[in-house]
C-alpha atoms as a PDB file:
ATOM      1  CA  UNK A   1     101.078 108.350  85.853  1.00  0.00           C
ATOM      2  CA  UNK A   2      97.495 107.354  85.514  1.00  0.00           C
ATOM      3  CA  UNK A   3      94.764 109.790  87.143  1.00  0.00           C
ATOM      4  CA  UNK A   4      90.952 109.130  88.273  1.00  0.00           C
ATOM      5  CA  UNK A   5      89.142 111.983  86.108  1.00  0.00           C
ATOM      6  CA  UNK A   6      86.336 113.426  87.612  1.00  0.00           C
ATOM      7  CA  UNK A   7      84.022 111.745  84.886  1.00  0.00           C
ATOM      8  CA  UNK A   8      85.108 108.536  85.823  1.00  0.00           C
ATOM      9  CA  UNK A   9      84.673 108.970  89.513  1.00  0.00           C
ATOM     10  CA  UNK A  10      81.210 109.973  88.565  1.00  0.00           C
ATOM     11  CA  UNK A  11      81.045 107.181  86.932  1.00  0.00           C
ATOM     12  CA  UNK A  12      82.022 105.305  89.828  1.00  0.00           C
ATOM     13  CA  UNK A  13      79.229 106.991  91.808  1.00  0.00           C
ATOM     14  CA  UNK A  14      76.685 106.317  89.829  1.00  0.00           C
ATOM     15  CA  UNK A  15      77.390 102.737  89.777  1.00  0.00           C
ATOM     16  CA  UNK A  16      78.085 102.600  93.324  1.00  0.00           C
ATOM     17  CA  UNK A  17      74.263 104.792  93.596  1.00  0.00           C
ATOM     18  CA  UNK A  18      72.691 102.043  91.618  1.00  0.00           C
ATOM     19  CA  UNK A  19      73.567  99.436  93.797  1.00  0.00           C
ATOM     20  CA  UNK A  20      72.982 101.050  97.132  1.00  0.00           C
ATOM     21  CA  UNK A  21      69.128 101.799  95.640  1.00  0.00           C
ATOM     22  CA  UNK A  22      69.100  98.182  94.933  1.00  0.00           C
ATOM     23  CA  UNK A  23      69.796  97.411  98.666  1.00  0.00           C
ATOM     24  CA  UNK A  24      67.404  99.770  99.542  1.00  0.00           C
ATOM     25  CA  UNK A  25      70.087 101.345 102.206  1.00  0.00           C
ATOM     26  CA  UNK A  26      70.654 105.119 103.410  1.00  0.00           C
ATOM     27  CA  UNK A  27      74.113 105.667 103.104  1.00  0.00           C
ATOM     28  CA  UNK A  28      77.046 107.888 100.978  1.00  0.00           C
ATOM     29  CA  UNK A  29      79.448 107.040  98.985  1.00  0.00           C
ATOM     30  CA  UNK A  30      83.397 108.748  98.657  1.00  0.00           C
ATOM     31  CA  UNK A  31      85.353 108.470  95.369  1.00  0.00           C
ATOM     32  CA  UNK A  32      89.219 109.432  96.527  1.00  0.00           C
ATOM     33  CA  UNK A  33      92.652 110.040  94.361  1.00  0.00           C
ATOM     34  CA  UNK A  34      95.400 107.822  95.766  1.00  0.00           C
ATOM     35  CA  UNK A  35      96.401 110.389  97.969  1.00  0.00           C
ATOM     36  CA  UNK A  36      92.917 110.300 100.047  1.00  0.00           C
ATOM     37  CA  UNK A  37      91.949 113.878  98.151  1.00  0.00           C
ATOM     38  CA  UNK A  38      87.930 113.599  97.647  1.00  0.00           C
ATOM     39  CA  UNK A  39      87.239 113.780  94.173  1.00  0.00           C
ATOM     40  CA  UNK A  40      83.246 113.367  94.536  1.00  0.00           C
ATOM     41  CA  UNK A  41      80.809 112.162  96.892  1.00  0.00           C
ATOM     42  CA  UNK A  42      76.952 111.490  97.502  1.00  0.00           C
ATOM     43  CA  UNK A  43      74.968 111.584 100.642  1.00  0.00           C
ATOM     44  CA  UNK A  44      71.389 109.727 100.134  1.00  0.00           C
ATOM     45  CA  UNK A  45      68.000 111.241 101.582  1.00  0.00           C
ATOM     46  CA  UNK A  46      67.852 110.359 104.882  1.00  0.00           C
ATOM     47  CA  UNK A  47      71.779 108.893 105.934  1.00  0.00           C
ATOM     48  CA  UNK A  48      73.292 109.555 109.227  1.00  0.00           C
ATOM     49  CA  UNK A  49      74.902 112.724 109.282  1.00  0.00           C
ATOM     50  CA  UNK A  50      78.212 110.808 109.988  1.00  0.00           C
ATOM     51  CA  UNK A  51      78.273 108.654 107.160  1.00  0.00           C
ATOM     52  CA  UNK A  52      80.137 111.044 104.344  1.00  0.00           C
ATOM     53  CA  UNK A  53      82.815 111.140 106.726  1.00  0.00           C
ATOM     54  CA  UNK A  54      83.347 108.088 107.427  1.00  0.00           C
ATOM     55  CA  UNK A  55      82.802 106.869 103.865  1.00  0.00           C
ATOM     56  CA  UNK A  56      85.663 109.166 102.799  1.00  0.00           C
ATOM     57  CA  UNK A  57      88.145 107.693 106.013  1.00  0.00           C
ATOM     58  CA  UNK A  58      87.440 104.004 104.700  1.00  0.00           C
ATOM     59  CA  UNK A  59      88.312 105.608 101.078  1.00  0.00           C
ATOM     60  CA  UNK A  60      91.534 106.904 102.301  1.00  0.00           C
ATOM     61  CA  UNK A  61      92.722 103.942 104.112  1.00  0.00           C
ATOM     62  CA  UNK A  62      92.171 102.245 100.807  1.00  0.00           C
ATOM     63  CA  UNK A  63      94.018 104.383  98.687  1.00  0.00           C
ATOM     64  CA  UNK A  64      96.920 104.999 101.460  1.00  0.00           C
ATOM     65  CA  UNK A  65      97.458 101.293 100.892  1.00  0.00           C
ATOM     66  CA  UNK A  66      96.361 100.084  97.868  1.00  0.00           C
ATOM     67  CA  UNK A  67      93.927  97.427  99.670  1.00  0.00           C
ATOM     68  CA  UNK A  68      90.395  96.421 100.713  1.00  0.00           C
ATOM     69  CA  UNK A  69      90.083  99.058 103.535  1.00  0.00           C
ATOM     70  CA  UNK A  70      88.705  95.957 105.763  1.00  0.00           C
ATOM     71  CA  UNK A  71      92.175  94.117 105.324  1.00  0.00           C
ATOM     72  CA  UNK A  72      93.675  97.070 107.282  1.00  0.00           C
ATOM     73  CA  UNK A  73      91.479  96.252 110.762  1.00  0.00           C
ATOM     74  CA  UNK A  74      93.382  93.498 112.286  1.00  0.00           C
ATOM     75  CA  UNK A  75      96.794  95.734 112.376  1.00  0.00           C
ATOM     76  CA  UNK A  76      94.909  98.874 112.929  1.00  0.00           C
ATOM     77  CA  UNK A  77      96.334  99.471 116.131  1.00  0.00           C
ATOM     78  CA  UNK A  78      99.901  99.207 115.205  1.00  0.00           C
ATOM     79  CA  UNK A  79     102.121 102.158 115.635  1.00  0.00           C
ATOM     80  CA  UNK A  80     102.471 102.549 111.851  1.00  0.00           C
ATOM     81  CA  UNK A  81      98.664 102.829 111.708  1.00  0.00           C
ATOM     82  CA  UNK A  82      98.129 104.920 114.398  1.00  0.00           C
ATOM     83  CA  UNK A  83     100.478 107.512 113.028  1.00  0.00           C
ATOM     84  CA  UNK A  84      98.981 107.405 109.747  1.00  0.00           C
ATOM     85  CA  UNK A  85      95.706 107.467 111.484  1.00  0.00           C
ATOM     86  CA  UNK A  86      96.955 111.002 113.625  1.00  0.00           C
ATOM     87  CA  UNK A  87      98.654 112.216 110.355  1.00  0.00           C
ATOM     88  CA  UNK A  88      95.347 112.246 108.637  1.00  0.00           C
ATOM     89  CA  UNK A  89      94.155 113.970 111.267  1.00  0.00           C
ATOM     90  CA  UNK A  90      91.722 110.874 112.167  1.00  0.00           C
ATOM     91  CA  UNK A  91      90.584 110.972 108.340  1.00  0.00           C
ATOM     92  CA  UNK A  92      91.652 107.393 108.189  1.00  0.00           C
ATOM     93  CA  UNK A  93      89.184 104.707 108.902  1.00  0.00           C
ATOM     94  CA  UNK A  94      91.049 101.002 108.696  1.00  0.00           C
ATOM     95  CA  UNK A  95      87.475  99.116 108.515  1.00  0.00           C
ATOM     96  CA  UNK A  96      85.333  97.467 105.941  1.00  0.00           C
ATOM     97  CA  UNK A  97      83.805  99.157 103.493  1.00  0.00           C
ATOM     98  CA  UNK A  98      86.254 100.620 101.009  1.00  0.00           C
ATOM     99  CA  UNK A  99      87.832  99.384  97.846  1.00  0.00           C
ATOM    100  CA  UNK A 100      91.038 100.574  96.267  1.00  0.00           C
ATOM    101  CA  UNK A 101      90.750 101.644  91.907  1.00  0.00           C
ATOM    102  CA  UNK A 102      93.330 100.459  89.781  1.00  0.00           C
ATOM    103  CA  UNK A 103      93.178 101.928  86.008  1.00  0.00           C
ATOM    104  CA  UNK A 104      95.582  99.595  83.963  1.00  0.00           C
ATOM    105  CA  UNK A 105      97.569  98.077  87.208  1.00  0.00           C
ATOM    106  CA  UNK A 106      98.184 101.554  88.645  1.00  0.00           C
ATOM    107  CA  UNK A 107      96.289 102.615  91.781  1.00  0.00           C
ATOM    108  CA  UNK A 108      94.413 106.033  90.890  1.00  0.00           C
ATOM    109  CA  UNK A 109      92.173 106.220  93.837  1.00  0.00           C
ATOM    110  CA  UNK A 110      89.338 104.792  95.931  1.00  0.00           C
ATOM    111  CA  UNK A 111      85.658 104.525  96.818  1.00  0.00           C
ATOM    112  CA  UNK A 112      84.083 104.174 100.185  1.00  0.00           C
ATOM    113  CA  UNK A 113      80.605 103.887 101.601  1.00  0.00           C
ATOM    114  CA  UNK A 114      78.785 104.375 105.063  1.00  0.00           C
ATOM    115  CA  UNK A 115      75.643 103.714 105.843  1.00  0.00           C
ATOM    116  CA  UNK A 116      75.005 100.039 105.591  1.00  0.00           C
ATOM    117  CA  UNK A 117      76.539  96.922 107.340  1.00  0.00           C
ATOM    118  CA  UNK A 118      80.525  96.726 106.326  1.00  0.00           C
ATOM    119  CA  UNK A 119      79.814  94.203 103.412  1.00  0.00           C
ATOM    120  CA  UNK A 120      77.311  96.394 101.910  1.00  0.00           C
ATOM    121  CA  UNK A 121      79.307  99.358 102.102  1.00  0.00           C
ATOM    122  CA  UNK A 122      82.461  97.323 100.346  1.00  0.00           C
ATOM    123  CA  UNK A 123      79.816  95.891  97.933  1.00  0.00           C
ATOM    124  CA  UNK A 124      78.452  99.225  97.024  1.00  0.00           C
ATOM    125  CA  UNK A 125      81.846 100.612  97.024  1.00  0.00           C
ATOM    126  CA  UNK A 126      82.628  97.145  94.405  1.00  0.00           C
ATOM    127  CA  UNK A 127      79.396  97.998  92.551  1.00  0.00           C
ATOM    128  CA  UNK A 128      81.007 101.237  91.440  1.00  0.00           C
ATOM    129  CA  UNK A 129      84.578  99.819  90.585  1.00  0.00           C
ATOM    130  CA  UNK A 130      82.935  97.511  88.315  1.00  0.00           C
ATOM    131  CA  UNK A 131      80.450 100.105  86.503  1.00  0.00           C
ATOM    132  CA  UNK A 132      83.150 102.292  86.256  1.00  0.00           C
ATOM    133  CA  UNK A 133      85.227  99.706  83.881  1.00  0.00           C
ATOM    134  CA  UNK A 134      88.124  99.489  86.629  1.00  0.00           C
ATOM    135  CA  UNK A 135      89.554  96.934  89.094  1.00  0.00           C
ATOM    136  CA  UNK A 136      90.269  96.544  92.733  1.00  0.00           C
ATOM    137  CA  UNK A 137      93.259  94.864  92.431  1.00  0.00           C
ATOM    138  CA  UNK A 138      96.643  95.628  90.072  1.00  0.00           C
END
């Protein structure tokens, strides 16, 4: 069974950090095993006090299902959701932002972000996949 290391979810982070200075956006970023465990997170100067929160709840919808945390919002109201939602304890956030990580087709975790518009949460959140040397799909 593959595993996210805590050097490579750094790794992530950094990568995710790079792109969210490019943007020029206050926000943090959640890096997430597969079972929506934080492994590391940043909060920049300046974010909204809600935002590592919510970065982690997009992160653990991601890993939960092994998709684009975004893809989750239409059926988010569902029954199966809800209960998910209520099992996390409202930890899981079913909206745009969050990406799951794949390490040689196995899902090993996930990275969120908060703080900018949806996209450029998910494209921070892609930023970091991609520094990292992983992929968001299998």
């Amino acid at each position: 069974m593959a595993t996210l290391t805590l050097a490579e979810a750094e790794a992530i982070l950094a990568g995710a950090k790079a792109k969210v200075i490019e943007l020029g956006v206050k926000m943090s970023i959640s890096v997430v095993d597969p079972r929506g465990d934080l492994i590391t997170m940043f909060k920049m100067d300046g974010a909204p006090w809600r935002t590592p929160a919510v970065s982690r709840g997009k992160a653990v919808a991601a890993a939960s299902f092994g998709t684009a945390s975004g893809k989750l919002t239409e059926n988010s109201q569902a029954p199966i959701f809800r209960a998910f939602m209520a099992m996390e304890g409202g930890h899981m956030i079913p909206g745009q932002g969050a990406l799951p990580v794949f390490k040689n087709g196995e899902l090993v975790g996930a990275v969120g972000g908060s703080g900018g518009t949806a996209q450029e949460d998910e494209d921070c959140s892609r930023a970091g996949i991609v520094a990292g040397g992983f992929s968001e799909s299998a």
